[in-house]
C-alpha atoms as a PDB file:
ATOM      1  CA  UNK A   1       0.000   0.000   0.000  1.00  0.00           C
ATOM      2  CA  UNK A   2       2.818   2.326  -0.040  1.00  0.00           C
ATOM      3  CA  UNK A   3       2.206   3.309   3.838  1.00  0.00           C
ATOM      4  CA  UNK A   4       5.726   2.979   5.811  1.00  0.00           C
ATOM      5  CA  UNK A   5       4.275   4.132   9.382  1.00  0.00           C
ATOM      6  CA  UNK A   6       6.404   5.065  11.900  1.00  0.00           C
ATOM      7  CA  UNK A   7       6.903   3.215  14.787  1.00  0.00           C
ATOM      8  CA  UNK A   8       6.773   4.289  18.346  1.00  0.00           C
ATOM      9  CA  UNK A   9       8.088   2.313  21.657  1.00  0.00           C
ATOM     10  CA  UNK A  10       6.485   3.619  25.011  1.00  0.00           C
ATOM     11  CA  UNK A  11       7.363   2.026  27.910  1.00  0.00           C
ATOM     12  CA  UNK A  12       8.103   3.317  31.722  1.00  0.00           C
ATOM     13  CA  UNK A  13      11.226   3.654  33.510  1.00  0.00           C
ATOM     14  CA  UNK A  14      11.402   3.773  37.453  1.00  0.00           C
ATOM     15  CA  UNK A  15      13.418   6.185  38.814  1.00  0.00           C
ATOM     16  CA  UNK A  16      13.474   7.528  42.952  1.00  0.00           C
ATOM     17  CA  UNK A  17      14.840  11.150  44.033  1.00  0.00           C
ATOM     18  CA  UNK A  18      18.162  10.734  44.920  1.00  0.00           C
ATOM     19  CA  UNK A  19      18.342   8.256  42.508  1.00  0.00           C
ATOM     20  CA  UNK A  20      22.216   8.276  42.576  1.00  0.00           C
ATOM     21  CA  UNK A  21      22.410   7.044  46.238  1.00  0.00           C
ATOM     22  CA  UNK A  22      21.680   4.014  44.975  1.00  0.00           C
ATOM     23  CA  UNK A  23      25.484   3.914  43.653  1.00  0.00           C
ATOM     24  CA  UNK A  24      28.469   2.080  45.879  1.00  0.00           C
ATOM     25  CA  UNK A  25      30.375   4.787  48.060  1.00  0.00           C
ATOM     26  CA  UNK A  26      33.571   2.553  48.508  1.00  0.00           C
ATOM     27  CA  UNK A  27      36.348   4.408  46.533  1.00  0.00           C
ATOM     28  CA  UNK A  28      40.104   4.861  46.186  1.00  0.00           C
ATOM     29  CA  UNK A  29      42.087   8.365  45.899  1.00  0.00           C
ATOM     30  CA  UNK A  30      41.388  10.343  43.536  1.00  0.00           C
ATOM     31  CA  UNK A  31      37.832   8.844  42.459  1.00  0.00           C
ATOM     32  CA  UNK A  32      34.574  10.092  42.792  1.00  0.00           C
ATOM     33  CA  UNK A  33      31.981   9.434  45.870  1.00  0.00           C
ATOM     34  CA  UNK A  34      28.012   9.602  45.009  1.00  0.00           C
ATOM     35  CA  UNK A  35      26.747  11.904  47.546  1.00  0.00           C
ATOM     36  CA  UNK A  36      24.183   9.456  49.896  1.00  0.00           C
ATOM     37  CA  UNK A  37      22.185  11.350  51.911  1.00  0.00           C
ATOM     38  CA  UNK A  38      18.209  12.175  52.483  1.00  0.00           C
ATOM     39  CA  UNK A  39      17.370   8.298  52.834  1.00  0.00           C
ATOM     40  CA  UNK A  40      14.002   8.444  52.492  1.00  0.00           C
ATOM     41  CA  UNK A  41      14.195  10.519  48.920  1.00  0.00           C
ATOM     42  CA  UNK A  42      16.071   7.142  47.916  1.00  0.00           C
ATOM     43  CA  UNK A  43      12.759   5.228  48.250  1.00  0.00           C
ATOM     44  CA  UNK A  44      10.436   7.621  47.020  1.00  0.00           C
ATOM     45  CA  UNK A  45       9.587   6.882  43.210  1.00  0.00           C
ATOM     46  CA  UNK A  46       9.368   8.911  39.975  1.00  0.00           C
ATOM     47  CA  UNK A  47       8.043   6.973  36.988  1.00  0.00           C
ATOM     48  CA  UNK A  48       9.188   8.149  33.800  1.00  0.00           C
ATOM     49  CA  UNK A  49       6.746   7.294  30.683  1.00  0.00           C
ATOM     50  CA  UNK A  50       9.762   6.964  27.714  1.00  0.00           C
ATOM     51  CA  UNK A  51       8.439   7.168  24.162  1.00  0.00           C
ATOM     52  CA  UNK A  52      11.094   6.021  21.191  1.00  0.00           C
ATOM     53  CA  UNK A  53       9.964   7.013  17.403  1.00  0.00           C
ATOM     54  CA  UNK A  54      11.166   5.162  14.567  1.00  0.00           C
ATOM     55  CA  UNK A  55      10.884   8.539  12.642  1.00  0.00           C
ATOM     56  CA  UNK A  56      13.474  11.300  13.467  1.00  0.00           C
ATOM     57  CA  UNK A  57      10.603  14.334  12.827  1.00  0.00           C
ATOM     58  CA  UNK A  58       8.270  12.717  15.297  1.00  0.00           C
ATOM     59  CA  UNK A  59       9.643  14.106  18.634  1.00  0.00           C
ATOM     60  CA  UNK A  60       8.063  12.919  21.974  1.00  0.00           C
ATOM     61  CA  UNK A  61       9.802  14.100  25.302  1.00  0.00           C
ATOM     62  CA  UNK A  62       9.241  12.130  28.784  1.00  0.00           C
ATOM     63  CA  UNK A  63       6.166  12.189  30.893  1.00  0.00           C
ATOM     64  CA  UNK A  64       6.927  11.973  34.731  1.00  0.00           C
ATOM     65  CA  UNK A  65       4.449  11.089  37.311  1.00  0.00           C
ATOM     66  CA  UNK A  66       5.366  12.247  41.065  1.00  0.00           C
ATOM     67  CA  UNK A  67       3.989  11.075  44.441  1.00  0.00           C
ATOM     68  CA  UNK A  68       1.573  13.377  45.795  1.00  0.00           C
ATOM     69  CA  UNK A  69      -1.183  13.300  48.029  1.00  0.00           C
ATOM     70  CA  UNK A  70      -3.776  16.366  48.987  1.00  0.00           C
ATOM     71  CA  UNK A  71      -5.782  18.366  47.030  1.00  0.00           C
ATOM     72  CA  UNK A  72      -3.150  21.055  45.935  1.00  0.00           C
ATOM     73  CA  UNK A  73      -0.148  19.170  45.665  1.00  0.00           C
ATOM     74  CA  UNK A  74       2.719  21.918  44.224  1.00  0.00           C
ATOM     75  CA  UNK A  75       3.291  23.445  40.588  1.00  0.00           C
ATOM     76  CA  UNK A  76       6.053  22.615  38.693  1.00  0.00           C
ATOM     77  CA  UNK A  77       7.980  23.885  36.371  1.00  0.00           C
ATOM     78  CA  UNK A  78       8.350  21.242  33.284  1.00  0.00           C
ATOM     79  CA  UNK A  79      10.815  21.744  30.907  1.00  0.00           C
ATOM     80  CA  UNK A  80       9.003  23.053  27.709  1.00  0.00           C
ATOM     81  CA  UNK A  81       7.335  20.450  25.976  1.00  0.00           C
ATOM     82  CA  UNK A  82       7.229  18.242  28.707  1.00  0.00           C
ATOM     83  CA  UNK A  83       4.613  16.862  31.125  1.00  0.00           C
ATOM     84  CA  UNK A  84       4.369  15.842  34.710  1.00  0.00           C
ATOM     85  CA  UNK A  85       1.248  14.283  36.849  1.00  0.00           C
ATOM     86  CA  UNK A  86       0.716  13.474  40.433  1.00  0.00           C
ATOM     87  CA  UNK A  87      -0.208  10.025  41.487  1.00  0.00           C
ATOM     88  CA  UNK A  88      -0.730   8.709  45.024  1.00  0.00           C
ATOM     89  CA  UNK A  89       2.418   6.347  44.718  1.00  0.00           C
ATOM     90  CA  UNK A  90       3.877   7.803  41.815  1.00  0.00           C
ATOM     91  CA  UNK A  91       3.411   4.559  39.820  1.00  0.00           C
ATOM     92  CA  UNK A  92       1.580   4.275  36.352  1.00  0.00           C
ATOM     93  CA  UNK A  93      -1.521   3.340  36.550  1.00  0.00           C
ATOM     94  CA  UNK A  94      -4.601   3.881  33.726  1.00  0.00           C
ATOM     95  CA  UNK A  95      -5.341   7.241  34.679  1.00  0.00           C
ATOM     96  CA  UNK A  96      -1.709   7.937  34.172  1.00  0.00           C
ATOM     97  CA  UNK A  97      -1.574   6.389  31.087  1.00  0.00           C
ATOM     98  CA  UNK A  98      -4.942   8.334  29.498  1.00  0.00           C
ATOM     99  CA  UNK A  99      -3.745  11.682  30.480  1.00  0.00           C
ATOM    100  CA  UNK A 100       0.261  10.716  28.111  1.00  0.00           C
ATOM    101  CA  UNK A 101      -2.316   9.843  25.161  1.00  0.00           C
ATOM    102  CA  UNK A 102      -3.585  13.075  25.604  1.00  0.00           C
ATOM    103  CA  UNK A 103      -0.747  14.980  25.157  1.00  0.00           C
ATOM    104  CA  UNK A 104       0.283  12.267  21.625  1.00  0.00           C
ATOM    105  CA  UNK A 105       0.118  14.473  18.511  1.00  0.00           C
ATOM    106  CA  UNK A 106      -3.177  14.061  17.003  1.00  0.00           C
ATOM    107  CA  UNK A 107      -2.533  12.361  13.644  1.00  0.00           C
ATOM    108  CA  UNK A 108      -5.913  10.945  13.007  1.00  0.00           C
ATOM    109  CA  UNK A 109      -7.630  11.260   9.658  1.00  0.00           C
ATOM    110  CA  UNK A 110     -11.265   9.868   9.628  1.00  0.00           C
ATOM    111  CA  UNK A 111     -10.945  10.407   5.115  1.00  0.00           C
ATOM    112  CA  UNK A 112      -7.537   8.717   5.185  1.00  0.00           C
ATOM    113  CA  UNK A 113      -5.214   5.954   7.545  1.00  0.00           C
ATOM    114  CA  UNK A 114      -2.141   7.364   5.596  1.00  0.00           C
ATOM    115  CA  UNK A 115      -1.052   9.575   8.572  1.00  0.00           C
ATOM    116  CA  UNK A 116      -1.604   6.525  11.274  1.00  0.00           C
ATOM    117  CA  UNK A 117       1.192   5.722  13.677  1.00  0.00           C
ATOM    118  CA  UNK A 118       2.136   1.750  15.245  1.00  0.00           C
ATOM    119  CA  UNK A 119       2.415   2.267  19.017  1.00  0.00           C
ATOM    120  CA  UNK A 120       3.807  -0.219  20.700  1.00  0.00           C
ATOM    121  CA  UNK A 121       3.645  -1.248  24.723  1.00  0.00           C
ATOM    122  CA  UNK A 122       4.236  -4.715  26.780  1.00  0.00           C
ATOM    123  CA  UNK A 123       1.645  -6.302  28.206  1.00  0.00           C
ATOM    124  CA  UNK A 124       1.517  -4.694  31.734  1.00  0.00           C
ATOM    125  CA  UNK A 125      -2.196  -4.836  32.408  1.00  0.00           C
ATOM    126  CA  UNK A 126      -2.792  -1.495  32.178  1.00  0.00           C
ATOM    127  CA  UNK A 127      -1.705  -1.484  28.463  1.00  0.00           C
ATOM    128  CA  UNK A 128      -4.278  -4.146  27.997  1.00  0.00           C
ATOM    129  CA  UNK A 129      -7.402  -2.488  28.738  1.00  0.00           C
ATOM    130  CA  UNK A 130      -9.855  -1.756  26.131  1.00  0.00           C
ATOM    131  CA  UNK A 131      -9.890   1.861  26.347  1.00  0.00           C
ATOM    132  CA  UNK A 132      -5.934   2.457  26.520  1.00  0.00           C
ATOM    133  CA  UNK A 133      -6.548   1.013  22.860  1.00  0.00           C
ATOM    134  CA  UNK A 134      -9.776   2.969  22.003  1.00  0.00           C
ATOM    135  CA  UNK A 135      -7.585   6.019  22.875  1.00  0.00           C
ATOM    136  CA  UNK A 136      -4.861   5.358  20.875  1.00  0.00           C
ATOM    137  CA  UNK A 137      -7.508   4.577  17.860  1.00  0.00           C
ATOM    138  CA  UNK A 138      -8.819   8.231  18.539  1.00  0.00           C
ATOM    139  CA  UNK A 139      -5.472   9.840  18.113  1.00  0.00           C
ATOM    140  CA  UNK A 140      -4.513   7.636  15.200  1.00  0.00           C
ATOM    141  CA  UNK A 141      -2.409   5.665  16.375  1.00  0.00           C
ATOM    142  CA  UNK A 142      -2.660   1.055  16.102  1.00  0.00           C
ATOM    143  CA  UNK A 143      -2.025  -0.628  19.477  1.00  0.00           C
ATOM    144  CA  UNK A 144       0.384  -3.478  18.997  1.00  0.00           C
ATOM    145  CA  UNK A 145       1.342  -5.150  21.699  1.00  0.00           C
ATOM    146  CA  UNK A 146       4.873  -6.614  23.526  1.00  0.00           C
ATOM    147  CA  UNK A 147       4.367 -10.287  24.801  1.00  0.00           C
ATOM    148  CA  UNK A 148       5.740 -11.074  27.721  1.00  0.00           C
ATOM    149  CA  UNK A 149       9.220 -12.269  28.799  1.00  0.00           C
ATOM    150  CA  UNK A 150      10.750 -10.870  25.445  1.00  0.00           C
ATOM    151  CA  UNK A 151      10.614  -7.267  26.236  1.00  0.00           C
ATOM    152  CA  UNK A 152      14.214  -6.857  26.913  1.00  0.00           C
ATOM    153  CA  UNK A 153      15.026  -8.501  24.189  1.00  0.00           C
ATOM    154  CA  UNK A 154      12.713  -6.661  21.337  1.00  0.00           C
ATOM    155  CA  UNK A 155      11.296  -3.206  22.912  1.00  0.00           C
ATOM    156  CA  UNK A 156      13.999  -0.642  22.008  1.00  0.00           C
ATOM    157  CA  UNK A 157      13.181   1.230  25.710  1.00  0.00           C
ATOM    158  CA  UNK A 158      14.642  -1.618  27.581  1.00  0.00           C
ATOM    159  CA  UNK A 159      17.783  -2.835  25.189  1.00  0.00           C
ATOM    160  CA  UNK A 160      18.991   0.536  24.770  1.00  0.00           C
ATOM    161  CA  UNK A 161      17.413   3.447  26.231  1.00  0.00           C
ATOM    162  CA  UNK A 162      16.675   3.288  29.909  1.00  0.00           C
ATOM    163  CA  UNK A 163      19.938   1.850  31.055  1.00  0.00           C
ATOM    164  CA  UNK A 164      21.943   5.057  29.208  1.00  0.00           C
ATOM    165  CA  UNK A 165      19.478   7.539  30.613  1.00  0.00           C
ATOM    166  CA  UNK A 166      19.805   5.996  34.068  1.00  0.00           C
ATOM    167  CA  UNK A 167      23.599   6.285  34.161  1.00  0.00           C
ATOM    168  CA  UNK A 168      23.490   9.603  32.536  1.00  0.00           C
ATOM    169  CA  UNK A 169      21.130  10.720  35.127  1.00  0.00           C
ATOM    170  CA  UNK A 170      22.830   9.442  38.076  1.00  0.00           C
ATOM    171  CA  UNK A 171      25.929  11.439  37.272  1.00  0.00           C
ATOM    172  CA  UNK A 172      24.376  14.827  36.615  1.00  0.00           C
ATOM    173  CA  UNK A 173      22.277  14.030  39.251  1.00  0.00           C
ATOM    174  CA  UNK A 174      25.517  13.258  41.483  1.00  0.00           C
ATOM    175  CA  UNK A 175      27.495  16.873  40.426  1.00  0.00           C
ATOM    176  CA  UNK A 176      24.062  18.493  41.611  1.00  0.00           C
ATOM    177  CA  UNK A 177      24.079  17.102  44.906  1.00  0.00           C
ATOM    178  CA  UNK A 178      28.078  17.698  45.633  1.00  0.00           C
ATOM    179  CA  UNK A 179      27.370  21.483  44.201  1.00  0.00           C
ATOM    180  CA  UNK A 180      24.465  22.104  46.369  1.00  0.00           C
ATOM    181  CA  UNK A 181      26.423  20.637  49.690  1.00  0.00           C
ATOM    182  CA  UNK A 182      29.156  23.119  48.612  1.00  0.00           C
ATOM    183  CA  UNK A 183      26.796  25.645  48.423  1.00  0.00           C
ATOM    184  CA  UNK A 184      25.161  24.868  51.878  1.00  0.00           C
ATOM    185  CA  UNK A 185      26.831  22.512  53.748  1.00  0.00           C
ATOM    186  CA  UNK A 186      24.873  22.612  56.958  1.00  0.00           C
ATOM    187  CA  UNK A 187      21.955  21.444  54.614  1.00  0.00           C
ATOM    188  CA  UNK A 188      21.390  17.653  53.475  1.00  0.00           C
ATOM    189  CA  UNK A 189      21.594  18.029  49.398  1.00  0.00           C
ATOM    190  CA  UNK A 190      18.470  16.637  47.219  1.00  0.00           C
ATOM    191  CA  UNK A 191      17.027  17.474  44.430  1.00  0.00           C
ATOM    192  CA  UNK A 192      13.555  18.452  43.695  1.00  0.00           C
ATOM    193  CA  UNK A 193      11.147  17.900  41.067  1.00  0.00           C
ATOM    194  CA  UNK A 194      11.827  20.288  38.943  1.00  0.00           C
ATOM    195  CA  UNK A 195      15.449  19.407  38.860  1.00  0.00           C
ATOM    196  CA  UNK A 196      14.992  15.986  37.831  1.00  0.00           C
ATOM    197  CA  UNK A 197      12.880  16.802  35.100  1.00  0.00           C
ATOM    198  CA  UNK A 198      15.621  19.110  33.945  1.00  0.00           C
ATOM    199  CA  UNK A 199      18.023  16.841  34.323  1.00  0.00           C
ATOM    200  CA  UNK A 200      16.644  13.963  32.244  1.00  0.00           C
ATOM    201  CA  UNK A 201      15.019  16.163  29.414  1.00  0.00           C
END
């Protein structure tokens, strides 16, 4: 048919604040030492919605979803482009989910399927549900979906995307925390939202 659709890979990545404490601390002169401090940012998660496009024009940036609780939890500052969400555990879940298909670029055409995307996701249970694909439809984009147990071997997030970030993150995340103890040193370092959105966009 002459249709070469690009391909997109979404898949989550778990990150926590202080993300970098999760590093060794035993060193030798001369080598660096991951700043580990503010324990209980350690445990605290950040999931990170990845999307990967198969075409170079497409261009999709992270969605982060925070823990937060109460009725006005705090405005951030996303990079632009960018989204964030609160959730009570900061884990994905289908309301999570609904709100990244949202902010897809519309490419549906009800005269023409020309301009129709693949989108690809495992089969977490969430991705399963009827109207995570009924969504997708509505944007115009075809729900294809991961197996199981040979995601790391075929979903581009997890054989070579999420490991790089992580590292990368770690380490800028890592030169933040040393400069801010500089800074203040009566003051345990960590970063805050806004920061780590900055710092992985």
């Amino acid at each position: 048919f002459r249709i070469d659709p690009p391909i997109i890979n979404g898949d989550q990545m778990p990150l926590h604040r202080n993300e970098s404490s999760g590093q060794a601390t035993l060193s030798f002169k001369n080598s660096d030492v991951f700043v580990k401090e503010n324990h209980h940012l350690s445990r605290e998660r950040v999931t990170v919605f990845t999307q990967i496009s198969s075409d170079e024009h497409v261009h999709l940036v992270p969605e982060f979803v925070f823990k937060g609780t109460g009725k006005r939890p705090p405005k951030l500052t996303p990079p632009p482009g960018s989204h964030y969400q609160w959730a009570v555990k900061g884990s994905y879940r289908l309301e999570q989910l609904m709100e990244t298909i949202k902010h897809l670029p519309n490419r549906f055409n009800i005269f023409s399927h020309a301009n129709f995307a693949i989108y690809v996701l495992d089969d977490y249970a969430v991705h399963l549900m009827p109207e995570v694909r009924q969504a997708l439809w509505n944007r115009g984009y075809i729900l294809v979906i991961i197996g199981g147990g040979i995601t790391g071997f075929v979903q581009v997030n997890d054989t070579h995307l999420h490991k790089v970030l992580k590292n990368e993150y770690r380490k800028k995340e890592s030169v933040l925390m040393l400069e801010k103890l500089q800074n203040n040193p009566l003051k345990v370092p960590a970063p805050d939202r806004d920061e780590m959105m900055r710092l992985l966009v």
